[in-house]
N, C-alpha and C. Protein backbone atom coordinates (compact mmCIF):
# COMPACT_ATOMS: atom_id res chain seq x y z
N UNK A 1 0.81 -1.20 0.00
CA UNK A 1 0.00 0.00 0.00
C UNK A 1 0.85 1.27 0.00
N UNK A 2 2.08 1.31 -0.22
CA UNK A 2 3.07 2.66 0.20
C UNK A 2 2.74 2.97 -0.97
N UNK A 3 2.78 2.49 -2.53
CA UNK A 3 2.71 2.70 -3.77
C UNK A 3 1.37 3.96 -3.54
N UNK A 4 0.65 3.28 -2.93
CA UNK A 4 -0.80 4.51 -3.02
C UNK A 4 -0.61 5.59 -2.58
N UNK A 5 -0.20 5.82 -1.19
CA UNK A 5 0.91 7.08 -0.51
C UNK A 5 1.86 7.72 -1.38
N UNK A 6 2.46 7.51 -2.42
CA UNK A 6 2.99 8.25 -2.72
C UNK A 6 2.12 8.74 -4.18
N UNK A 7 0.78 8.27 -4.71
CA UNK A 7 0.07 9.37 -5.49
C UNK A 7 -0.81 10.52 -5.09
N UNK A 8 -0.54 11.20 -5.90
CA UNK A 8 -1.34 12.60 -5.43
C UNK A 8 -3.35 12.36 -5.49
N UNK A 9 -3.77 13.04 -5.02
CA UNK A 9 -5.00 13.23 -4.85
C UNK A 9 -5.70 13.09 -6.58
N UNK A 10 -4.90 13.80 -6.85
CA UNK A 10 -5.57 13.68 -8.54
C UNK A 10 -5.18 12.37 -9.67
N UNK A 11 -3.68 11.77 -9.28
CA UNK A 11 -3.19 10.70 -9.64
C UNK A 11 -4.54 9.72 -9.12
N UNK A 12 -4.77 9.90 -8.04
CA UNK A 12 -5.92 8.50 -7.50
C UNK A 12 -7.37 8.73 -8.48
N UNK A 13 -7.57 9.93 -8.72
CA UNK A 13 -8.95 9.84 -9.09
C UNK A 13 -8.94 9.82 -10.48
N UNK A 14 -7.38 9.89 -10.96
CA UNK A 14 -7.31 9.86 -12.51
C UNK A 14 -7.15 8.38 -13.02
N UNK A 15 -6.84 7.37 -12.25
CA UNK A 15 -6.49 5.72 -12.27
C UNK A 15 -7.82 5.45 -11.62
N UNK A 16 -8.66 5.98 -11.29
CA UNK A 16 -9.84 5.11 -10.23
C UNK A 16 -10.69 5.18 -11.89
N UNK A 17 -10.50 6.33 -12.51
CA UNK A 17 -11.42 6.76 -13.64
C UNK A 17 -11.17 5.88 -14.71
N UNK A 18 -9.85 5.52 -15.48
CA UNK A 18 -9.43 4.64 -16.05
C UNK A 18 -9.59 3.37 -16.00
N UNK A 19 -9.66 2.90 -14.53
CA UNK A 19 -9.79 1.68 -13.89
C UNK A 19 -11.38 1.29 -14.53
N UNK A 20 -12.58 2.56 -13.83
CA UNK A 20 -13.94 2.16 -14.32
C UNK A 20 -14.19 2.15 -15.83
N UNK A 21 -13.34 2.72 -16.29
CA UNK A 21 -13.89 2.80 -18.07
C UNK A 21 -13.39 1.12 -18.24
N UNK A 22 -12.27 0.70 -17.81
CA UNK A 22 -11.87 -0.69 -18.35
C UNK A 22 -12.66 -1.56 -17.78
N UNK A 23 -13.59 -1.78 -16.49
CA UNK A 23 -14.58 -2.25 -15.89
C UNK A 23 -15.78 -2.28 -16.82
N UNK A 24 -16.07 -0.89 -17.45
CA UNK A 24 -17.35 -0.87 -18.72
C UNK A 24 -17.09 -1.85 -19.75
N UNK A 25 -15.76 -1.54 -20.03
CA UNK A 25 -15.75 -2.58 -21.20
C UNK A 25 -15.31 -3.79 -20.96
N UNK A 26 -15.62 -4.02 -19.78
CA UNK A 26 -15.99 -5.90 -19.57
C UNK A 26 -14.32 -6.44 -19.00
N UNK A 27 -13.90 -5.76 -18.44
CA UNK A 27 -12.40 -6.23 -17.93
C UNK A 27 -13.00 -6.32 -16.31
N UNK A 28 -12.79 -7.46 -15.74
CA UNK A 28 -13.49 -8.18 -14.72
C UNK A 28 -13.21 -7.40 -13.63
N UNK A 29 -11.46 -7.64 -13.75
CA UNK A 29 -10.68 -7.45 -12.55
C UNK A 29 -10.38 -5.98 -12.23
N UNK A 30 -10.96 -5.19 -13.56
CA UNK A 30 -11.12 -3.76 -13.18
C UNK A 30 -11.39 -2.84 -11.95
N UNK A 31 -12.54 -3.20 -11.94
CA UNK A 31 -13.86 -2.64 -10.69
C UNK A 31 -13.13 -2.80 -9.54
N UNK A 32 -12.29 -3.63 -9.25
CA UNK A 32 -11.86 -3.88 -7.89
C UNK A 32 -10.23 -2.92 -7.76
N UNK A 33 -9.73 -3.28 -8.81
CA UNK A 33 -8.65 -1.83 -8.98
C UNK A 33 -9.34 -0.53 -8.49
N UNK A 34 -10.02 -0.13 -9.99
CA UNK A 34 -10.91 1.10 -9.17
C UNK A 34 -11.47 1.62 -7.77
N UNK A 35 -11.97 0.64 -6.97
CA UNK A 35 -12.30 0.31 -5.70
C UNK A 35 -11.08 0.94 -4.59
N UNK A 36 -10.27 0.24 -5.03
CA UNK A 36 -9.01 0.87 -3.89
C UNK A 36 -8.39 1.89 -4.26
N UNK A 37 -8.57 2.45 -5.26
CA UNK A 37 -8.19 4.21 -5.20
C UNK A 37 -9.48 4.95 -5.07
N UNK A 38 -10.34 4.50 -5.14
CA UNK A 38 -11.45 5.26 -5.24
C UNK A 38 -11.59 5.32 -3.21
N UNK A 39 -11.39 4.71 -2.76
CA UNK A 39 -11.19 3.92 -1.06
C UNK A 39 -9.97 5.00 -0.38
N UNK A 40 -8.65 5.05 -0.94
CA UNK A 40 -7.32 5.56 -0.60
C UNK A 40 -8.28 7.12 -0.61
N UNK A 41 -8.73 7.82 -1.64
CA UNK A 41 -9.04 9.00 -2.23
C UNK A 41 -9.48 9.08 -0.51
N UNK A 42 -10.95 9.01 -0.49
CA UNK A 42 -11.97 8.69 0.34
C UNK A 42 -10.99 8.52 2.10
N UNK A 43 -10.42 7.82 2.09
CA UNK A 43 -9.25 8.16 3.42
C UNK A 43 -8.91 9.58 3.31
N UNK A 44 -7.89 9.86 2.46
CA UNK A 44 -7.58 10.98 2.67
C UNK A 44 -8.09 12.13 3.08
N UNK A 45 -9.46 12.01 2.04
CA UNK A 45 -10.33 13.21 2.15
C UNK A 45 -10.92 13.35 3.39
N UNK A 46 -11.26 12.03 4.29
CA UNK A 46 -11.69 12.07 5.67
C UNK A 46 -13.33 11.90 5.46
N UNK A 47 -13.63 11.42 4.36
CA UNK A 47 -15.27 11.31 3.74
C UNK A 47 -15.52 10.06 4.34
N UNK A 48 -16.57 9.87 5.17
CA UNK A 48 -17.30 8.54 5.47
C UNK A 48 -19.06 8.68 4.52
N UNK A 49 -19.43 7.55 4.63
CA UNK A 49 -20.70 6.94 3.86
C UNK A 49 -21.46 7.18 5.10
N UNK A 50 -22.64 7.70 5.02
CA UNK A 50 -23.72 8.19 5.85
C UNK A 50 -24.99 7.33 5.25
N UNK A 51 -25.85 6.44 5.38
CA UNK A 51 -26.86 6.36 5.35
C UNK A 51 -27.72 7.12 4.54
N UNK A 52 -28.70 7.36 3.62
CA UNK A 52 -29.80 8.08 3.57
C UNK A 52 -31.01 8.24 4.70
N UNK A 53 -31.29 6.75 5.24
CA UNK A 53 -32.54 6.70 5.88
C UNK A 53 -31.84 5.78 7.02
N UNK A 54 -32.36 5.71 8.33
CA UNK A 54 -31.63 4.83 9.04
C UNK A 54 -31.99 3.07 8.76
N UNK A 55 -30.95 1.97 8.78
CA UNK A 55 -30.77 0.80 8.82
C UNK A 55 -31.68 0.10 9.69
N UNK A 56 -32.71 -0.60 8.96
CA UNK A 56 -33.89 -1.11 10.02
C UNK A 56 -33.04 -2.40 10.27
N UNK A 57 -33.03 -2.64 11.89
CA UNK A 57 -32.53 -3.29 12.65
C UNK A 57 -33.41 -4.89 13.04
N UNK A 58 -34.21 -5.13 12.51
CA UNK A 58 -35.58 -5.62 13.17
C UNK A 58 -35.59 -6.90 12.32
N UNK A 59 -35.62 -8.12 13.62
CA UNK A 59 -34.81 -9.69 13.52
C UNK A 59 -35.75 -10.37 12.23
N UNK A 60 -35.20 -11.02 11.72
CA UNK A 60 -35.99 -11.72 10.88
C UNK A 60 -36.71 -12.55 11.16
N UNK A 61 -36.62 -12.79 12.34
CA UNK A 61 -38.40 -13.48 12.62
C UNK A 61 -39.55 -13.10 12.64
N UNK A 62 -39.08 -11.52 13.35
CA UNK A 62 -40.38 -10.95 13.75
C UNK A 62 -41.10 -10.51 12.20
N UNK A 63 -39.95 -10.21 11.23
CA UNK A 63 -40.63 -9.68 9.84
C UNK A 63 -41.27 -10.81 9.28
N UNK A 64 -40.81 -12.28 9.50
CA UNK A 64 -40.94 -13.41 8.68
C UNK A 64 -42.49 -13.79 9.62
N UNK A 65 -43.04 -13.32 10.93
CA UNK A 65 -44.13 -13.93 11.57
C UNK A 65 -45.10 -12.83 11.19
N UNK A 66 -45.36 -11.51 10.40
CA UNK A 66 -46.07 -10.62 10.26
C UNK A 66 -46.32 -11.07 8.71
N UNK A 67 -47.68 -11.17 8.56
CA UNK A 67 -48.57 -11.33 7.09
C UNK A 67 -48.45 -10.40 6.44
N UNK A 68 -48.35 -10.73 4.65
CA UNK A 68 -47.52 -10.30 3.92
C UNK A 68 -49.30 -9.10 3.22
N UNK A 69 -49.68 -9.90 3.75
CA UNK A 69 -51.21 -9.32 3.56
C UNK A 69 -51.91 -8.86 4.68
N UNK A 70 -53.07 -7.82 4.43
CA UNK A 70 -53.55 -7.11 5.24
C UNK A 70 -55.21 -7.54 5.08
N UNK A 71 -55.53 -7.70 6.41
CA UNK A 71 -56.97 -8.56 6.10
C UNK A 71 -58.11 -7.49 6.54
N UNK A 72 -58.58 -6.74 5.96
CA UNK A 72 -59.26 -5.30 5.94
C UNK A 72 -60.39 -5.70 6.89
């Protein structure tokens, strides 16, 4: 990982970009290249992933014992 430390902020997002175009055109192992500069970027910047709506927590039994239908 030192290799990543020593690119610049714009080096990462210019290989994360390259990385996804070769991902479009069907190169497998692309997307996951892309992934870790797109990840390194994202460290640096100090950016975390927030939710939109909060993560319903609620066990799968209790969803799996409630009818999928409503009996009017």
């Amino acid at each position: 990982m030192t290799e990543l430390e020593r690119l610049s902020d714009d080096e990462l997002m210019e290989l994360a970009r390259q990385w996804r175009l070769e991902a479009l055109r069907g190169n497998r192992n692309a997307r996951g290249y892309a992934h870790v500069y797109e990840v390194e970027h994202r460290r640096r910047a100090g950016q975390t992933v927030v939710p939109s709506r909060p993560l319903d927590l609620t066990p799968l039994a209790v969803i799996a014992s409630k009818p999928w239908w409503r009996f009017w």
